[in-house]
PDB file of N, CA and C in Angstrom:
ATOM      1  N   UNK A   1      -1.761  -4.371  13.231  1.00  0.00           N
ATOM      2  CA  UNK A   1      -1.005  -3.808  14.332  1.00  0.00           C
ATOM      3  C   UNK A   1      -1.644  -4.217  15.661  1.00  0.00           C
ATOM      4  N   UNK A   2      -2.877  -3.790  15.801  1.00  0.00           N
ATOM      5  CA  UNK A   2      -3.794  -4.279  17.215  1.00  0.00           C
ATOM      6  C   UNK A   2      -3.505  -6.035  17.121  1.00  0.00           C
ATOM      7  N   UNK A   3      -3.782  -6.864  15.972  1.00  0.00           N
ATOM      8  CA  UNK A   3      -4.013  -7.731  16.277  1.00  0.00           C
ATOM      9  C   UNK A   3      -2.663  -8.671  16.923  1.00  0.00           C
ATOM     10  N   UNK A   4      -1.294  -8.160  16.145  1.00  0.00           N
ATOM     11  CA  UNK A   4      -0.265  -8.534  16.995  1.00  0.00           C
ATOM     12  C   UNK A   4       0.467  -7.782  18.293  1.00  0.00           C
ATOM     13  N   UNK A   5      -0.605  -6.863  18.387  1.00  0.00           N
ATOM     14  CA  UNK A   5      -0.354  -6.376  20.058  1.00  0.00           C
ATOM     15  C   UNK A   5       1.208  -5.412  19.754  1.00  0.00           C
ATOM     16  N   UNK A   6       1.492  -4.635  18.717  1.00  0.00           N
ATOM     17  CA  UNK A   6       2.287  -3.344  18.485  1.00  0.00           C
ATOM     18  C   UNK A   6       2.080  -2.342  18.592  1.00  0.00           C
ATOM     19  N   UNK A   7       2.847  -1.398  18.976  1.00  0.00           N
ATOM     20  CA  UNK A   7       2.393  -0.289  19.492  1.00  0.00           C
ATOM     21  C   UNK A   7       3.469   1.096  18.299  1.00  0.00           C
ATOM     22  N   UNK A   8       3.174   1.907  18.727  1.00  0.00           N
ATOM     23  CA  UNK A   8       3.959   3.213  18.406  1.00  0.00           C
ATOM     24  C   UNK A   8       5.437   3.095  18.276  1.00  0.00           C
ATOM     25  N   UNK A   9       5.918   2.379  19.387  1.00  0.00           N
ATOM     26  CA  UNK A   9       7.476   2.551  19.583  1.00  0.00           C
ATOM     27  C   UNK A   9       7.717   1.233  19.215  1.00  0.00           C
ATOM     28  N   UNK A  10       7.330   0.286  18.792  1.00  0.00           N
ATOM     29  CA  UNK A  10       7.759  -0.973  18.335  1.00  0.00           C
ATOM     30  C   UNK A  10       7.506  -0.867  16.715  1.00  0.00           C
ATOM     31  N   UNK A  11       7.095   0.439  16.213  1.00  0.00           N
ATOM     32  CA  UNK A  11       6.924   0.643  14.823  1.00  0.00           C
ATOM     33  C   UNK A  11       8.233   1.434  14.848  1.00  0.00           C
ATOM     34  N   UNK A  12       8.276   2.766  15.301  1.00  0.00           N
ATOM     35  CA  UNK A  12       9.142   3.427  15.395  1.00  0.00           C
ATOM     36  C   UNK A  12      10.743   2.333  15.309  1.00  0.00           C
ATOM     37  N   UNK A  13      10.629   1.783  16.004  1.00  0.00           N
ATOM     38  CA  UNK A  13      12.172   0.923  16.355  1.00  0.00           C
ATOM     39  C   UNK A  13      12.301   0.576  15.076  1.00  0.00           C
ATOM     40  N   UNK A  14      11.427  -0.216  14.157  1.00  0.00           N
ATOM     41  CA  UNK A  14      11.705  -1.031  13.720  1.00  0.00           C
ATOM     42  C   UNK A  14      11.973  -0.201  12.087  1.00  0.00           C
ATOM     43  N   UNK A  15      11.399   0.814  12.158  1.00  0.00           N
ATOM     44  CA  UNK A  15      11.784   2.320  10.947  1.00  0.00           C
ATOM     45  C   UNK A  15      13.020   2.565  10.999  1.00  0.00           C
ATOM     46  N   UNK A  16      13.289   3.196  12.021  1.00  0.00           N
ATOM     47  CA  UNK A  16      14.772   4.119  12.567  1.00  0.00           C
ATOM     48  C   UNK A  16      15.609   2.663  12.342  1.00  0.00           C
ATOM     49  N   UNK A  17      16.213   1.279  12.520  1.00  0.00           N
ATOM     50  CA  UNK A  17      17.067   0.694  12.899  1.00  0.00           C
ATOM     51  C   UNK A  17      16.792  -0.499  12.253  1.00  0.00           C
ATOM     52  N   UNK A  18      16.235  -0.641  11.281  1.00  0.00           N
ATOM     53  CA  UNK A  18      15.273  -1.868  10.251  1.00  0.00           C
ATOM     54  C   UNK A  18      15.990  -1.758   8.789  1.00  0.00           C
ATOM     55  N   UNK A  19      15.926  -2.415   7.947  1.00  0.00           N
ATOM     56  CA  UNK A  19      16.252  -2.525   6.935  1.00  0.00           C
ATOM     57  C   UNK A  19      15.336  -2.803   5.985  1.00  0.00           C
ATOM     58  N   UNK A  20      15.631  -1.724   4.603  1.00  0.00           N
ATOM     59  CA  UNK A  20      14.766  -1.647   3.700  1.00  0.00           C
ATOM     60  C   UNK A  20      14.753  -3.589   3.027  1.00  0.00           C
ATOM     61  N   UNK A  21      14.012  -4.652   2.636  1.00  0.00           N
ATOM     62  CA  UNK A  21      13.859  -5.499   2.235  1.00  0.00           C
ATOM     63  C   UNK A  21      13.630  -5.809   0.698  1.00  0.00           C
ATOM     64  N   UNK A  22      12.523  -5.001   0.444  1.00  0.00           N
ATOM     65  CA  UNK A  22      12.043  -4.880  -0.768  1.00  0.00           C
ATOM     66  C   UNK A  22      11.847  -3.065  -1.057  1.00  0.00           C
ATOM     67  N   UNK A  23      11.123  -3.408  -2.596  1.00  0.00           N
ATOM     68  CA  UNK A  23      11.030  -2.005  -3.239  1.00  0.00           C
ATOM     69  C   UNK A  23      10.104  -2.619  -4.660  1.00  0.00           C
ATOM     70  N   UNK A  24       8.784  -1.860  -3.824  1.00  0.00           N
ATOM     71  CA  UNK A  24       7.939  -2.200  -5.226  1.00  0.00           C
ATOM     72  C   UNK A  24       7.810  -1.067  -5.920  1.00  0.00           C
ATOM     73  N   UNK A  25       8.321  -1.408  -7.368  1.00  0.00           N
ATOM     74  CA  UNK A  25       8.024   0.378  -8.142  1.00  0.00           C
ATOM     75  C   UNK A  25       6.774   0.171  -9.174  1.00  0.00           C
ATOM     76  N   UNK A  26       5.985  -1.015  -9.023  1.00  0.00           N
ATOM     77  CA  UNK A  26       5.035  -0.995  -9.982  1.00  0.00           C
ATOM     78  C   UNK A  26       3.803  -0.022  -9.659  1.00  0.00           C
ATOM     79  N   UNK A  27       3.617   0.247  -8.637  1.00  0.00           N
ATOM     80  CA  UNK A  27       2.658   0.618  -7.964  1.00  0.00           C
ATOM     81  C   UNK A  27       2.180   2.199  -8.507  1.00  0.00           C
ATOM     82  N   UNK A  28       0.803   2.350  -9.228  1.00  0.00           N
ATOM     83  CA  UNK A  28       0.977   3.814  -9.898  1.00  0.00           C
ATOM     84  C   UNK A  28       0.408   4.749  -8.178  1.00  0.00           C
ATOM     85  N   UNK A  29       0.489   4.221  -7.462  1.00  0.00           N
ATOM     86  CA  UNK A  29       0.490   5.397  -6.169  1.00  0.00           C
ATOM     87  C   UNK A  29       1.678   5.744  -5.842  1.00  0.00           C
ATOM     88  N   UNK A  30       2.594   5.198  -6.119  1.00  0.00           N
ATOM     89  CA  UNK A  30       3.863   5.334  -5.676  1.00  0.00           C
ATOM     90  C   UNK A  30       5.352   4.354  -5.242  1.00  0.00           C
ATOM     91  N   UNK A  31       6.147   4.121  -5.074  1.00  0.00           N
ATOM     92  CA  UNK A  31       7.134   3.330  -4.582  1.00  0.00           C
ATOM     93  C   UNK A  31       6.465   2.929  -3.327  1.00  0.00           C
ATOM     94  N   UNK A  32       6.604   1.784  -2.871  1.00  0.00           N
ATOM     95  CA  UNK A  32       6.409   0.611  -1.681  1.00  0.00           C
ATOM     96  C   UNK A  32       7.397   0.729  -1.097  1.00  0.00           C
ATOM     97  N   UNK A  33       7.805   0.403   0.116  1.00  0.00           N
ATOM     98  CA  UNK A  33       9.218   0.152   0.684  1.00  0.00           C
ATOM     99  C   UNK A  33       8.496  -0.816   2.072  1.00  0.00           C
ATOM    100  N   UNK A  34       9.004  -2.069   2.246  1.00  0.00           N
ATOM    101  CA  UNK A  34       9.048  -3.255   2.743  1.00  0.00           C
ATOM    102  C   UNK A  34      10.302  -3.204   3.758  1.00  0.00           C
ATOM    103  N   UNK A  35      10.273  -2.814   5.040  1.00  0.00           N
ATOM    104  CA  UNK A  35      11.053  -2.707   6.276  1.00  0.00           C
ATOM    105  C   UNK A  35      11.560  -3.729   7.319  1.00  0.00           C
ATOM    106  N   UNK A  36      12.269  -4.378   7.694  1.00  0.00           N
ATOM    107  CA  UNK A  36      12.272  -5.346   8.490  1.00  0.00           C
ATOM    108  C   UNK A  36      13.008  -5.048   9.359  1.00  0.00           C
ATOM    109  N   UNK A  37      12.747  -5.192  10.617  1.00  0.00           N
ATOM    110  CA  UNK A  37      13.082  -4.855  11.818  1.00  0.00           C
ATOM    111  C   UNK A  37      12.642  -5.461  12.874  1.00  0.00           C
ATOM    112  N   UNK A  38      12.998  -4.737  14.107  1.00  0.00           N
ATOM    113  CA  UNK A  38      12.833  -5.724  15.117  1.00  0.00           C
ATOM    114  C   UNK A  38      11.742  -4.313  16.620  1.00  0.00           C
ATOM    115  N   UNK A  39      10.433  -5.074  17.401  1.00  0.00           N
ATOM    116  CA  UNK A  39       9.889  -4.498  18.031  1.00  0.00           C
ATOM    117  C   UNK A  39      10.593  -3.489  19.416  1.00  0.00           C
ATOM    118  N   UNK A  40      10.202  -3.203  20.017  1.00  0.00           N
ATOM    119  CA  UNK A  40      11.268  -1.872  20.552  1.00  0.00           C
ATOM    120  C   UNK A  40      11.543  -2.413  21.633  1.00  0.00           C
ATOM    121  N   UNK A  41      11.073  -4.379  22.094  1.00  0.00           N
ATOM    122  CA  UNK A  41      11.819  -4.806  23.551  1.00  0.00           C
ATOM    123  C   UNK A  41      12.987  -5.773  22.772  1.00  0.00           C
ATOM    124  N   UNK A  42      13.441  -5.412  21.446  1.00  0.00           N
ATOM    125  CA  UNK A  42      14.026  -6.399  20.845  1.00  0.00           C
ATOM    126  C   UNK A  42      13.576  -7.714  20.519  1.00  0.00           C
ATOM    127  N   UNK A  43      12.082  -8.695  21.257  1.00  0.00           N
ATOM    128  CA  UNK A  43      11.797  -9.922  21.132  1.00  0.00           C
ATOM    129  C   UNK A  43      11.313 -10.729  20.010  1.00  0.00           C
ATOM    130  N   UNK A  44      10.682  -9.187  18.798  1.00  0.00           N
ATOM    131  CA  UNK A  44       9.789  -9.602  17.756  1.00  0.00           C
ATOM    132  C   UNK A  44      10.309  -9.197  16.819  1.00  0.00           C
ATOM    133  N   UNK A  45      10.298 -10.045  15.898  1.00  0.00           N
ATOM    134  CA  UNK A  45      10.755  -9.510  13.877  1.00  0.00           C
ATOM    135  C   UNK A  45       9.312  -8.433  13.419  1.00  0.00           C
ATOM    136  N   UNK A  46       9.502  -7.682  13.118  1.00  0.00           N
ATOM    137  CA  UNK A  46       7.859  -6.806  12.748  1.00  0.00           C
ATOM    138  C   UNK A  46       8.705  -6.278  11.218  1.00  0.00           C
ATOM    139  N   UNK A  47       7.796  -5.903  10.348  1.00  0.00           N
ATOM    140  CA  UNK A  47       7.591  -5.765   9.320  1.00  0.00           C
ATOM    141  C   UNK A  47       6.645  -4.124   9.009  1.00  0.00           C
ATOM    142  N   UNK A  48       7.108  -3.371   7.946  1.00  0.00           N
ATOM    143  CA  UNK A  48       6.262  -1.984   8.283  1.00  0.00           C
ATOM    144  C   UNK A  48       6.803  -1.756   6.487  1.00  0.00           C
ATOM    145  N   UNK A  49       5.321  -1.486   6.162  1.00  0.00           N
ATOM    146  CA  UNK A  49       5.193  -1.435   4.208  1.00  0.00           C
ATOM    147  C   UNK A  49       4.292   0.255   4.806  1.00  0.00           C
ATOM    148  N   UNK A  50       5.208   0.945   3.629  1.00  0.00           N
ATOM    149  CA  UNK A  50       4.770   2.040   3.427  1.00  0.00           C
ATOM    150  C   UNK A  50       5.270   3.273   2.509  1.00  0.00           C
ATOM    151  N   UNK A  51       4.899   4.122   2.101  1.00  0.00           N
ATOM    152  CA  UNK A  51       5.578   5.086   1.081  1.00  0.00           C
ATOM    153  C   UNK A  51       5.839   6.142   1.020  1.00  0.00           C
ATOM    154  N   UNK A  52       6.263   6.917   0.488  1.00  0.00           N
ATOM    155  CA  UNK A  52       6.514   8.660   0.998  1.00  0.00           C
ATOM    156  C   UNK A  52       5.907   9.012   0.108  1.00  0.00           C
ATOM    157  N   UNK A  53       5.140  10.422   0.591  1.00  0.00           N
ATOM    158  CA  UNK A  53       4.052  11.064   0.130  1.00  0.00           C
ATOM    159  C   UNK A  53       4.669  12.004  -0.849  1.00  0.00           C
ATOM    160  N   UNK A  54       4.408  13.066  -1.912  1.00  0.00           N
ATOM    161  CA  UNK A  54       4.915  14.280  -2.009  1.00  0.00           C
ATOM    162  C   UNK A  54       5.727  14.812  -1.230  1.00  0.00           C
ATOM    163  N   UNK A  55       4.989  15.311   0.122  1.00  0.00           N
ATOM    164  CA  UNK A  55       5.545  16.358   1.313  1.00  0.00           C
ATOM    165  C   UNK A  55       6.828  15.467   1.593  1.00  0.00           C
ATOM    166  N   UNK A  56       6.904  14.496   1.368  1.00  0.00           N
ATOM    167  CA  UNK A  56       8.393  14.263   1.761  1.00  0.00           C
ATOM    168  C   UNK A  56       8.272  13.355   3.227  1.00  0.00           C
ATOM    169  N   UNK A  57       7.074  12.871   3.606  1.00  0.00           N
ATOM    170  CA  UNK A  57       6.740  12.251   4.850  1.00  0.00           C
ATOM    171  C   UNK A  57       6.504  10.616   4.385  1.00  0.00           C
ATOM    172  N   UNK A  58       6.480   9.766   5.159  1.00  0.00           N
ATOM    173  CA  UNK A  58       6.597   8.541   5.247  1.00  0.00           C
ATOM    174  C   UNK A  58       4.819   7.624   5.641  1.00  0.00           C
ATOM    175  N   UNK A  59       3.987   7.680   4.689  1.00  0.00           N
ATOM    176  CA  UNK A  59       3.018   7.156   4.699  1.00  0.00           C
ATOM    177  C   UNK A  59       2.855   5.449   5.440  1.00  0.00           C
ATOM    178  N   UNK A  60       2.385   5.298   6.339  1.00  0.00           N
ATOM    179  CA  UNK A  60       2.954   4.031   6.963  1.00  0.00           C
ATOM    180  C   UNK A  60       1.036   2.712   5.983  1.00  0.00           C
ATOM    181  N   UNK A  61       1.758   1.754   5.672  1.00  0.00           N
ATOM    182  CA  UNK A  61       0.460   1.590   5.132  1.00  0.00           C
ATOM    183  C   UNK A  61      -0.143   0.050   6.091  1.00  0.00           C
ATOM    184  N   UNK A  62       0.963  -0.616   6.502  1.00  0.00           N
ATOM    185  CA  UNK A  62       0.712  -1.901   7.321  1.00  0.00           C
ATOM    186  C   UNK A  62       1.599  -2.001   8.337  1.00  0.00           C
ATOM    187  N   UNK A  63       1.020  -2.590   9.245  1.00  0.00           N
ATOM    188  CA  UNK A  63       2.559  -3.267  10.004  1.00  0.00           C
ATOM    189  C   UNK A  63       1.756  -4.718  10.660  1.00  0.00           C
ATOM    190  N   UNK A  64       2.733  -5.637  10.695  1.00  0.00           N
ATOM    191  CA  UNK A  64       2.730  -6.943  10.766  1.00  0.00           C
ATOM    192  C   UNK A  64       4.051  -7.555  11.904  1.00  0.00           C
ATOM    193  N   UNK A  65       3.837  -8.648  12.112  1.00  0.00           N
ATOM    194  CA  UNK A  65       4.751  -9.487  12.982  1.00  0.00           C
ATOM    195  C   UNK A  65       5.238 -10.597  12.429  1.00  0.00           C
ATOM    196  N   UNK A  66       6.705 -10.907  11.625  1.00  0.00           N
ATOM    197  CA  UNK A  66       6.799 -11.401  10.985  1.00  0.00           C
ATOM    198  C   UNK A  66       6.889 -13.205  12.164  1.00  0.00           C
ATOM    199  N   UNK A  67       6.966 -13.823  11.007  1.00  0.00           N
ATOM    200  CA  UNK A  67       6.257 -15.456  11.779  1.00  0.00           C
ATOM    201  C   UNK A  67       7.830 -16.241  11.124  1.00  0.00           C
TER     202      UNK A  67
END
């Protein structure tokens, strides 16, 4: 995230208005979900892998800038 210079609301954007890509179910922690979307000035493809916990919340585990 630091290293491609993303912030909070360029994750956020890309959650709320992104599309699920993938779905890893091998995983014994849980389902994966692979997001693709776009940063919150519109300029960047970003990418956001992460899973929902029990509580029903959205564990964020990476985010990236897709190339």
């Amino acid at each position: 995230m630091a290293e491609d210079k993303l912030g909070i609301l360029d994750i956020e954007n890309a959650v709320l208005y992104g599309n699920i890509t993938k779905k890893e179910i091998r995983d014994p922690r849980g389902t994966k979900y692979v997001i693709e979307g776009v940063s919150a000035d519109l300029s960047r493809p970003i990418g956001v892998v992460g899973r929902f916990k029990e509580t029903g919340v959205f564990l964020i585990i990476t985010v990236y800038q897709i190339e």
